[in-house]
PDB file of N, CA and C in Angstrom:
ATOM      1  N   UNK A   1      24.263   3.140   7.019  1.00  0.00           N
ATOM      2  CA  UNK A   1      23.469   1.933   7.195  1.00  0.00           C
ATOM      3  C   UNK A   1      22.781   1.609   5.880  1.00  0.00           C
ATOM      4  N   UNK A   2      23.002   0.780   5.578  1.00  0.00           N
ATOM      5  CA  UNK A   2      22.113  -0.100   4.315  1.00  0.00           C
ATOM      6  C   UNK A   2      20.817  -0.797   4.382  1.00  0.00           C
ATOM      7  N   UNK A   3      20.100  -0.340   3.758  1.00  0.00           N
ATOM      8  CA  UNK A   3      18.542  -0.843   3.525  1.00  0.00           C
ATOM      9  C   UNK A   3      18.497  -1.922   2.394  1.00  0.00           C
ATOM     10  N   UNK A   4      17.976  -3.180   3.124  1.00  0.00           N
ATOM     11  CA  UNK A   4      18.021  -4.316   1.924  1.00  0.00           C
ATOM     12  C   UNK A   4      16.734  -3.915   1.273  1.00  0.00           C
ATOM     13  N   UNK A   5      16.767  -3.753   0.098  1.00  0.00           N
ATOM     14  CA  UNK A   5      15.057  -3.942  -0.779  1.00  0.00           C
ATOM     15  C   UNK A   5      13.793  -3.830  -0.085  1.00  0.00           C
ATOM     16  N   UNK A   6      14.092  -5.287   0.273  1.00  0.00           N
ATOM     17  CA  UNK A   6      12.877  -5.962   1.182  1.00  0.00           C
ATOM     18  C   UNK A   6      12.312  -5.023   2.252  1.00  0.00           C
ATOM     19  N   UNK A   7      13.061  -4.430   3.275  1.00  0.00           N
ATOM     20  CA  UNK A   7      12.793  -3.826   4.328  1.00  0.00           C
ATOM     21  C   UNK A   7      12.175  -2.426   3.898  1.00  0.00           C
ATOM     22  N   UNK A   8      12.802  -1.914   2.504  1.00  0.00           N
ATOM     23  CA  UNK A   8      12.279  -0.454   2.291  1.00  0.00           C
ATOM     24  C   UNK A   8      10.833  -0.203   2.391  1.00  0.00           C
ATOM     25  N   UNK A   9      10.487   0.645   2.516  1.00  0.00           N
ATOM     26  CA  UNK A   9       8.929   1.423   2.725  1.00  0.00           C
ATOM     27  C   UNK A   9       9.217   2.417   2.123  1.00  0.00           C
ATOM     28  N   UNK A  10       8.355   2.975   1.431  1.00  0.00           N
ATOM     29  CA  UNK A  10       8.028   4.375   1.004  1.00  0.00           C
ATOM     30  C   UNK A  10       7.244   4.829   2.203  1.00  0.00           C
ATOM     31  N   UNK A  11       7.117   6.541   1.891  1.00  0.00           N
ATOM     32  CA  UNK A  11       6.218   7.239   2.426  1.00  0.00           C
ATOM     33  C   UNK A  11       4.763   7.679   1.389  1.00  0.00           C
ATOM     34  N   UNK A  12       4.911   7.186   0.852  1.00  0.00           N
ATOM     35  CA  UNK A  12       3.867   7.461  -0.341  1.00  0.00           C
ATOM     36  C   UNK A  12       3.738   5.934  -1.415  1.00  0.00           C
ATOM     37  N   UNK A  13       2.634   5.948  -1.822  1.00  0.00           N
ATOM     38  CA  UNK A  13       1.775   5.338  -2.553  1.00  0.00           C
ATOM     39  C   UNK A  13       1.891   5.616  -4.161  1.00  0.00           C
ATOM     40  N   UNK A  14       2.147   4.312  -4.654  1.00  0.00           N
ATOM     41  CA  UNK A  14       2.218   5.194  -7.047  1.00  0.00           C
ATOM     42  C   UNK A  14       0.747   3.798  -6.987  1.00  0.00           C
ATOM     43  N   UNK A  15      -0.074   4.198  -7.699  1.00  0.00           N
ATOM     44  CA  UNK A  15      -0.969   3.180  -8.507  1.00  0.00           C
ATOM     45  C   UNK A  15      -0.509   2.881  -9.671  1.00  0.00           C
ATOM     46  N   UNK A  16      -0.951   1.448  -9.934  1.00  0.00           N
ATOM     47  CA  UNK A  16      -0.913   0.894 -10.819  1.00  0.00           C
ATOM     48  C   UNK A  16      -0.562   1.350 -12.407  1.00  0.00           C
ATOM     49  N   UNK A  17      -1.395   2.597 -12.109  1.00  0.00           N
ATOM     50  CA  UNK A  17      -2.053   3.351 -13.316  1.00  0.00           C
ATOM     51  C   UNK A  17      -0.858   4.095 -13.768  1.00  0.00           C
ATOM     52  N   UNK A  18       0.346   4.494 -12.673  1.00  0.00           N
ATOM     53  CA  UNK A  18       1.179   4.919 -13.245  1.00  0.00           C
ATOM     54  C   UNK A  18       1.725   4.235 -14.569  1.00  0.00           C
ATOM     55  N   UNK A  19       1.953   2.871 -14.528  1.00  0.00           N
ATOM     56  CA  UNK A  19       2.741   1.833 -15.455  1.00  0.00           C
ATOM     57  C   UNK A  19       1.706   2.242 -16.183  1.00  0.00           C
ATOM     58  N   UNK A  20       0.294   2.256 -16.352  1.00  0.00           N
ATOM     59  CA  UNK A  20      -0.431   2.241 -17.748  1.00  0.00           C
ATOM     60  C   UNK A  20      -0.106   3.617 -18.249  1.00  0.00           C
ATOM     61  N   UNK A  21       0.221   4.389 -17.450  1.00  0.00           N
ATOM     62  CA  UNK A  21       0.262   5.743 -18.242  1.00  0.00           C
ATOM     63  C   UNK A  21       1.641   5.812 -18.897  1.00  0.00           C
ATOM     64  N   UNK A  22       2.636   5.095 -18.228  1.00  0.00           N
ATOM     65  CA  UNK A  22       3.993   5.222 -19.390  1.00  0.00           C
ATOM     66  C   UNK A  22       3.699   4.651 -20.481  1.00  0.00           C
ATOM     67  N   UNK A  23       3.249   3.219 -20.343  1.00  0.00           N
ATOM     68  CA  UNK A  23       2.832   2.461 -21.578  1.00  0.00           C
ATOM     69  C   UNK A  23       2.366   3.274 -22.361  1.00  0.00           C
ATOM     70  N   UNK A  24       1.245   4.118 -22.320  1.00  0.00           N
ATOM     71  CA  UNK A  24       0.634   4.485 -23.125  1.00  0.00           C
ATOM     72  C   UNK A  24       1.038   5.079 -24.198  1.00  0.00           C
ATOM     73  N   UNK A  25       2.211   5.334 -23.642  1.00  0.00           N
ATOM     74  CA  UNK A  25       3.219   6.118 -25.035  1.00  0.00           C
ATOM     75  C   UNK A  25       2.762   5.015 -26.476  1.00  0.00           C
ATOM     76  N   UNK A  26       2.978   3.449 -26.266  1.00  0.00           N
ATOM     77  CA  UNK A  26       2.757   3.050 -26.705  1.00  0.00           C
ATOM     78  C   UNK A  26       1.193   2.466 -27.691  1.00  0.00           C
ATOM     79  N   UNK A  27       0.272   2.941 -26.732  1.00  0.00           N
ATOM     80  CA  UNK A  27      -1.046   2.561 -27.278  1.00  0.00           C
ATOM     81  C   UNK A  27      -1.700   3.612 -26.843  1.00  0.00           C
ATOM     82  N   UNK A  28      -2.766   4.018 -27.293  1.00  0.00           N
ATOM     83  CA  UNK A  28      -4.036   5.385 -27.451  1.00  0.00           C
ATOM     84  C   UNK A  28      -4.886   5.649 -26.552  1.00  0.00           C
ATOM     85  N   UNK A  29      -4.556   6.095 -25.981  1.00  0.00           N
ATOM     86  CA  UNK A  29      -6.223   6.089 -24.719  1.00  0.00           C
ATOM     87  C   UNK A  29      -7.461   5.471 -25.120  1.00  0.00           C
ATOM     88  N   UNK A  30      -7.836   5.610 -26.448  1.00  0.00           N
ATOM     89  CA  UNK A  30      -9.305   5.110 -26.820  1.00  0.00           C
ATOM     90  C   UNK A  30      -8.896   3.865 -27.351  1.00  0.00           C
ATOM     91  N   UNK A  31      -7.741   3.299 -27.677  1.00  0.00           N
ATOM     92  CA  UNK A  31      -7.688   2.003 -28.291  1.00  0.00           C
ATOM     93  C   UNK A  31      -7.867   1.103 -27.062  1.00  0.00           C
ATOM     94  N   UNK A  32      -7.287   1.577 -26.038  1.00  0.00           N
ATOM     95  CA  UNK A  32      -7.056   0.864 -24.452  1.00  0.00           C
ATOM     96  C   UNK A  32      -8.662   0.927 -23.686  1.00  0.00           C
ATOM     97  N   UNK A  33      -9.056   1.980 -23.760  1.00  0.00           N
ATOM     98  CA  UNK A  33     -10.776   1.856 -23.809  1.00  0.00           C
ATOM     99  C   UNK A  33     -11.344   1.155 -24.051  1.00  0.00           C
ATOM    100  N   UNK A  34     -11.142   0.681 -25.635  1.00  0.00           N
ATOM    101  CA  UNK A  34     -12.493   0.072 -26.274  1.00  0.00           C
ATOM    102  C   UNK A  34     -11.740  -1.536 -26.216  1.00  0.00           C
ATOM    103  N   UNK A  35     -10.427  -1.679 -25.639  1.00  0.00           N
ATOM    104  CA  UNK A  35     -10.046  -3.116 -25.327  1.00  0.00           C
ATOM    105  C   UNK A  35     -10.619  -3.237 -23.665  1.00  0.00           C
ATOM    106  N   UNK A  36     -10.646  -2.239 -23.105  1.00  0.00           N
ATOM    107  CA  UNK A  36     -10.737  -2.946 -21.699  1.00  0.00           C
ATOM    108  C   UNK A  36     -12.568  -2.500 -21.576  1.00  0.00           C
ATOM    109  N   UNK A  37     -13.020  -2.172 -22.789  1.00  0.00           N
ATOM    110  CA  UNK A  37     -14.717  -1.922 -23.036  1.00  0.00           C
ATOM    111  C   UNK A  37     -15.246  -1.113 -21.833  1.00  0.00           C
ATOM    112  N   UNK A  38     -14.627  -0.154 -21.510  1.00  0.00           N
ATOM    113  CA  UNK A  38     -14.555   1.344 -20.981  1.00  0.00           C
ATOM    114  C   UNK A  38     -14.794   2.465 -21.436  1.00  0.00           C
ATOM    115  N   UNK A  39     -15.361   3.610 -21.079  1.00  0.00           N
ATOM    116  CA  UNK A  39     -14.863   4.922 -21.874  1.00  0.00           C
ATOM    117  C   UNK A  39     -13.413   5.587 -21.325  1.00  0.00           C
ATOM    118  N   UNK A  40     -13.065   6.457 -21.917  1.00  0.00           N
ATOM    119  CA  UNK A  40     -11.845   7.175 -21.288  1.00  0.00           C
ATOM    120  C   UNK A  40     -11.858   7.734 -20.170  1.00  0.00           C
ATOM    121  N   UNK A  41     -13.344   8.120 -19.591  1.00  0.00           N
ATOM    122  CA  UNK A  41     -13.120   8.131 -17.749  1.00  0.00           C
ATOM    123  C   UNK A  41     -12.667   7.178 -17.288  1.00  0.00           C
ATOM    124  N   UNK A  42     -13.037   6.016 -17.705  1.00  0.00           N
ATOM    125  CA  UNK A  42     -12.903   4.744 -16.762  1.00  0.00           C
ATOM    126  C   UNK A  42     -11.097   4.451 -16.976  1.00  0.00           C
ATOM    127  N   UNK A  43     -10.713   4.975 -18.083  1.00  0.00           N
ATOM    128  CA  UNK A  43      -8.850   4.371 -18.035  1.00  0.00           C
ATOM    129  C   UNK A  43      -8.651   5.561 -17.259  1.00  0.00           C
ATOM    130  N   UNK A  44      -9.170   6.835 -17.636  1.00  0.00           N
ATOM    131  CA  UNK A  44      -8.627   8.186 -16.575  1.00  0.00           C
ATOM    132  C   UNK A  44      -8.587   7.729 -15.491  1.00  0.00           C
ATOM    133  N   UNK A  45      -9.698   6.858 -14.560  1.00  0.00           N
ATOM    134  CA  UNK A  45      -9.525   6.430 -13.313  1.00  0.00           C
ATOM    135  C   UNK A  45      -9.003   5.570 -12.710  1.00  0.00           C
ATOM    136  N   UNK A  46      -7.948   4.276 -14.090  1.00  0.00           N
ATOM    137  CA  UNK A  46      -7.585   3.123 -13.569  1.00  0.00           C
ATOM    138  C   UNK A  46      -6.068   4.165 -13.491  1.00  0.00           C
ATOM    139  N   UNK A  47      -5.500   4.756 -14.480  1.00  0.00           N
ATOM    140  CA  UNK A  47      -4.324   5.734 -13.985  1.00  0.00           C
ATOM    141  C   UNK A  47      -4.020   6.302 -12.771  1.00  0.00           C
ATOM    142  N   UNK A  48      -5.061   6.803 -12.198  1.00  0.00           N
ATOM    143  CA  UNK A  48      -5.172   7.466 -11.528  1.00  0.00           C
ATOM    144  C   UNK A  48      -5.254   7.147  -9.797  1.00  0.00           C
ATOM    145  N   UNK A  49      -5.541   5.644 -10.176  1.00  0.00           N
ATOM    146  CA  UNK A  49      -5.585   5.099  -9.060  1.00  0.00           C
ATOM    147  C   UNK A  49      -7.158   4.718  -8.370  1.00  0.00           C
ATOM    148  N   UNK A  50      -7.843   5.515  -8.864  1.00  0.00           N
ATOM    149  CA  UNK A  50      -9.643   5.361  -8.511  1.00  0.00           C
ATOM    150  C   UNK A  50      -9.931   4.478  -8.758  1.00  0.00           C
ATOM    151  N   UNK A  51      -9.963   3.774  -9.625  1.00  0.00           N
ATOM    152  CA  UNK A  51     -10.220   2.299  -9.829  1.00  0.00           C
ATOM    153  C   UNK A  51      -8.876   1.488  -9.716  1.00  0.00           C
ATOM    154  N   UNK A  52      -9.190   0.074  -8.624  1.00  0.00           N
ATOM    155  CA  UNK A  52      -9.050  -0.599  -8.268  1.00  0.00           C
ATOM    156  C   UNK A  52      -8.434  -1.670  -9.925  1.00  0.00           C
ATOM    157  N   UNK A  53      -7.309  -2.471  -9.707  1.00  0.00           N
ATOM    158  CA  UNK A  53      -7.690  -3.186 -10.795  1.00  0.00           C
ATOM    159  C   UNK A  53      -7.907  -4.710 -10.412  1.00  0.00           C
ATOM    160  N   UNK A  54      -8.990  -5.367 -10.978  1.00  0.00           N
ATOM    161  CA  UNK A  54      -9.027  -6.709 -10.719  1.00  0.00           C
ATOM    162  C   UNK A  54      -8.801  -7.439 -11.704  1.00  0.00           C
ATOM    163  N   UNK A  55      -9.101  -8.912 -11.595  1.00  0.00           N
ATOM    164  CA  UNK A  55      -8.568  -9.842 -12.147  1.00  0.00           C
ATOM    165  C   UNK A  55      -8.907  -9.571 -13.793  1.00  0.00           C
ATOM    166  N   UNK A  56     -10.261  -9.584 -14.162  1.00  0.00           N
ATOM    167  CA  UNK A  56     -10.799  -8.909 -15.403  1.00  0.00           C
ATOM    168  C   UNK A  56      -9.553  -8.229 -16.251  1.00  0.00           C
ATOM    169  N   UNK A  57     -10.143  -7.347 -15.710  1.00  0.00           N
ATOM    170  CA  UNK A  57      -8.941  -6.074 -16.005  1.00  0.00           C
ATOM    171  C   UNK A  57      -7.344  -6.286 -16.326  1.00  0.00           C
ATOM    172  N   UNK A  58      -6.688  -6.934 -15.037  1.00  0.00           N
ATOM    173  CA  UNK A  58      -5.476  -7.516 -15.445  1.00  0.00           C
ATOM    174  C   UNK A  58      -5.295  -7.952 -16.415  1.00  0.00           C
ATOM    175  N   UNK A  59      -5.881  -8.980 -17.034  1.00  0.00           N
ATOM    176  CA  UNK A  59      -6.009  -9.525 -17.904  1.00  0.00           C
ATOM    177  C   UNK A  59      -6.140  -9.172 -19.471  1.00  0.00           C
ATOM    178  N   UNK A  60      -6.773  -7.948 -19.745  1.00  0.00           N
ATOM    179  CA  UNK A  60      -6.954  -7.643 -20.525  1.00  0.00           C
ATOM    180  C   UNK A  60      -5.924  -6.446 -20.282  1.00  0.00           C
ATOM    181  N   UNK A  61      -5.154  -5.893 -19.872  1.00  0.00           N
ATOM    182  CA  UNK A  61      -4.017  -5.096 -19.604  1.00  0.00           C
ATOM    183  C   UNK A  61      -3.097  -6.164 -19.927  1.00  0.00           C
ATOM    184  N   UNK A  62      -2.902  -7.376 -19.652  1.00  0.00           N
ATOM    185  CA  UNK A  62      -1.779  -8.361 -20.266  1.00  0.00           C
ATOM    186  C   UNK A  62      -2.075  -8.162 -21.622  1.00  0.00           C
ATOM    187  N   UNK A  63      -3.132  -8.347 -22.368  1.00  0.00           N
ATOM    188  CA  UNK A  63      -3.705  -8.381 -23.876  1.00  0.00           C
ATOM    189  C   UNK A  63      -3.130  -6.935 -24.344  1.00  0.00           C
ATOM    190  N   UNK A  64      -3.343  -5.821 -23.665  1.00  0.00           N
ATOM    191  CA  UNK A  64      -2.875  -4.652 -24.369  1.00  0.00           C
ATOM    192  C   UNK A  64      -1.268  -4.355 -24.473  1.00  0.00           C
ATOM    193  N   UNK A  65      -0.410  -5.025 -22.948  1.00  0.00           N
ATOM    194  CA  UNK A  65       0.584  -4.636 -22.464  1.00  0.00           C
ATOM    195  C   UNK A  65       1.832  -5.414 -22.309  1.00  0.00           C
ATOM    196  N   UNK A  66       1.047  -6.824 -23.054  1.00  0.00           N
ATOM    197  CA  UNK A  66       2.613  -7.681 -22.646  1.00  0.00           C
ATOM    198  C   UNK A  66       3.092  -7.845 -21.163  1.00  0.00           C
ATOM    199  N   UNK A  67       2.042  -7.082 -20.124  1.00  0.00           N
ATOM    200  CA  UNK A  67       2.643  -7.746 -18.920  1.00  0.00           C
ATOM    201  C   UNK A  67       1.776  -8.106 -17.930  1.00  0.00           C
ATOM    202  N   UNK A  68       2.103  -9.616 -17.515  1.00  0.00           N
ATOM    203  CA  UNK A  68       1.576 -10.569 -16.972  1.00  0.00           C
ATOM    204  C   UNK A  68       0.208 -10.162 -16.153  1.00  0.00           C
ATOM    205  N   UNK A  69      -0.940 -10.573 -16.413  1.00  0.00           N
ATOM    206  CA  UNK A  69      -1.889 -10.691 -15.281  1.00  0.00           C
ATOM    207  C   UNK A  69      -1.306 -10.194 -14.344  1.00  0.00           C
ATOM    208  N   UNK A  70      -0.813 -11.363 -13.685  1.00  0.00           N
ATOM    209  CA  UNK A  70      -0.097 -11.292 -11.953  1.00  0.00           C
ATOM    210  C   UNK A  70       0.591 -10.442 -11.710  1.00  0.00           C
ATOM    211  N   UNK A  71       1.307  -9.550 -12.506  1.00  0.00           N
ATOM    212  CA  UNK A  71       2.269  -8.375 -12.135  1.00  0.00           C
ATOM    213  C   UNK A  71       1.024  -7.376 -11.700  1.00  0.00           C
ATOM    214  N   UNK A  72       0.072  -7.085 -12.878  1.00  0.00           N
ATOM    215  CA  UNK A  72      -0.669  -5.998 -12.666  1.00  0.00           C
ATOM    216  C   UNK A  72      -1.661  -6.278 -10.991  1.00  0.00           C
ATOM    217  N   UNK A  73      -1.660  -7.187 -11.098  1.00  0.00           N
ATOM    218  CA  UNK A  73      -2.794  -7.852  -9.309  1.00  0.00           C
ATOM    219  C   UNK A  73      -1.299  -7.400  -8.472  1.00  0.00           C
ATOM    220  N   UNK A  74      -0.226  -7.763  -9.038  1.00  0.00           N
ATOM    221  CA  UNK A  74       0.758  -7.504  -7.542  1.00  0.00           C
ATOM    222  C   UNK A  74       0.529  -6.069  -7.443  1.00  0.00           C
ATOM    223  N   UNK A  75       1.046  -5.212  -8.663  1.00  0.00           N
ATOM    224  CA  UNK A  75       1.354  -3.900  -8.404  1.00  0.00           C
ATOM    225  C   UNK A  75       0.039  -2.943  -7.705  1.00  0.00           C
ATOM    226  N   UNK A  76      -1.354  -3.973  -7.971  1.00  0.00           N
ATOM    227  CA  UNK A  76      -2.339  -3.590  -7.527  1.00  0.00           C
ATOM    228  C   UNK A  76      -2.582  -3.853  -5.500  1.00  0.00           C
ATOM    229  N   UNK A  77      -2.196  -4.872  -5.790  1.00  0.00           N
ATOM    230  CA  UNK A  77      -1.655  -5.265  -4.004  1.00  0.00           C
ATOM    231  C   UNK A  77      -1.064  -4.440  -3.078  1.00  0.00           C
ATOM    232  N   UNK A  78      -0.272  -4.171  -3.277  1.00  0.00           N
ATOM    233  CA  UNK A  78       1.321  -3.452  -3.114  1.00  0.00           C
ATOM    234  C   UNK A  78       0.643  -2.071  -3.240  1.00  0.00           C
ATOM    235  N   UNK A  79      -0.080  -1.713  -3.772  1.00  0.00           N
ATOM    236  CA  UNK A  79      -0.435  -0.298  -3.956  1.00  0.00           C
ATOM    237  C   UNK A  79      -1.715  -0.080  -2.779  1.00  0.00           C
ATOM    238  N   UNK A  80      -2.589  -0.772  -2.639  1.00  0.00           N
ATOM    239  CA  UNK A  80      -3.771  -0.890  -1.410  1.00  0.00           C
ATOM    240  C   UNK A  80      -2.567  -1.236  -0.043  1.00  0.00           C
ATOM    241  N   UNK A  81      -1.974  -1.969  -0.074  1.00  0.00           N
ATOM    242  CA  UNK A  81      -1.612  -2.147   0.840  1.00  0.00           C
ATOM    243  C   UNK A  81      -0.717  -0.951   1.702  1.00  0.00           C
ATOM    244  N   UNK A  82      -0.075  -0.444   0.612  1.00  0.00           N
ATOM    245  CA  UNK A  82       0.916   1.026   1.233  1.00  0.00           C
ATOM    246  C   UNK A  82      -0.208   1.799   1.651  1.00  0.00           C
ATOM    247  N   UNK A  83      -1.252   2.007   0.833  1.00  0.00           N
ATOM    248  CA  UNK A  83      -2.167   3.112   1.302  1.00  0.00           C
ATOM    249  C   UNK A  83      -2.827   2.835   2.743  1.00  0.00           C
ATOM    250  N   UNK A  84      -2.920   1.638   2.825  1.00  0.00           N
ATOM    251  CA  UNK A  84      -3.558   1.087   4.437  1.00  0.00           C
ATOM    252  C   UNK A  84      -2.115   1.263   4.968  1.00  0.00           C
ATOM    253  N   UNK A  85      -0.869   1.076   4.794  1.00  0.00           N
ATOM    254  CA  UNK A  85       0.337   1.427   5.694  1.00  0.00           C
ATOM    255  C   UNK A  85       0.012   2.929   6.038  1.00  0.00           C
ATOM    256  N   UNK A  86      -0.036   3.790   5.705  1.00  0.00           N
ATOM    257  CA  UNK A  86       0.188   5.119   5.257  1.00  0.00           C
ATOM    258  C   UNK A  86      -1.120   5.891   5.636  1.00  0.00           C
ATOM    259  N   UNK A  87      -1.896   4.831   6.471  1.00  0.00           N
ATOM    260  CA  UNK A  87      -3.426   5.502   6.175  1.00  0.00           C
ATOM    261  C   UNK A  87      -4.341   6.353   5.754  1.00  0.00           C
ATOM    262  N   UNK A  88      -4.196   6.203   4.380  1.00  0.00           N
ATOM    263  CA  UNK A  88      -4.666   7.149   3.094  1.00  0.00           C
ATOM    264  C   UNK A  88      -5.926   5.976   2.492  1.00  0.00           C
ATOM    265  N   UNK A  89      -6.129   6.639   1.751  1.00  0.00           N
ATOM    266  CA  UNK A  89      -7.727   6.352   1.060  1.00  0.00           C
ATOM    267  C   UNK A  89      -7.232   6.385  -0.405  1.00  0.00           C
ATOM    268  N   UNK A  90      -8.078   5.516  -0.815  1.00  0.00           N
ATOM    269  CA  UNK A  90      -7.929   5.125  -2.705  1.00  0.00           C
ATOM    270  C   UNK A  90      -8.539   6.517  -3.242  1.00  0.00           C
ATOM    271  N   UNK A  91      -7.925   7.357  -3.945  1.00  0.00           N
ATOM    272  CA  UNK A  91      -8.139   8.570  -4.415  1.00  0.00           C
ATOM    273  C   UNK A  91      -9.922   8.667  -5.249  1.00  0.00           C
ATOM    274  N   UNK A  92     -10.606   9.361  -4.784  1.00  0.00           N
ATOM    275  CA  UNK A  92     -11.579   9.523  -5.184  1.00  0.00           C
ATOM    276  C   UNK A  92     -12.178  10.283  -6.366  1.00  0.00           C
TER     277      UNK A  92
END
């Protein structure tokens, strides 16, 4: 039986933060800091999933990352939302 895209579900939840942490290959933990005017807890926690990302934020993740506002709000969507599928809690 074939699963179209659309219909798939995971059993588990990736944050956002994953994509910032591949990126990062590309840019510095403290350079990404002092652009999103954070300390390095605060990117430790957007990785990580503890922080939430909003519009702000997106935004200035487009400025560091080349990718769109709106991707980062979707992938941020999509990520709350599995966790309410899945009934799990935003990692503390």
């Amino acid at each position: 039986m074939s699963v179209r895209p659309s219909e798939y579900q995971p059993d588990y939840a990736v944050p956002p933060g994953r994509t910032i942490k591949e990126l990062l290959g590309v840019k510095h933990r403290q350079e990404l800091a002092d652009l999103l005017c954070m300390d390095l807890s605060g990117v430790d926690d957007l990785i990580s999933g503890k922080m939430p990302i909003d519009e702000s934020t997106a935004k200035f993740l487009e400025q560091a990352f080349g990718l769109p506002a709106n991707n980062w709000l979707r992938m941020e969507a999509n990520y709350t939302a599995t966790l309410k599928r899945l009934g799990q809690e935003r990692p503390k």
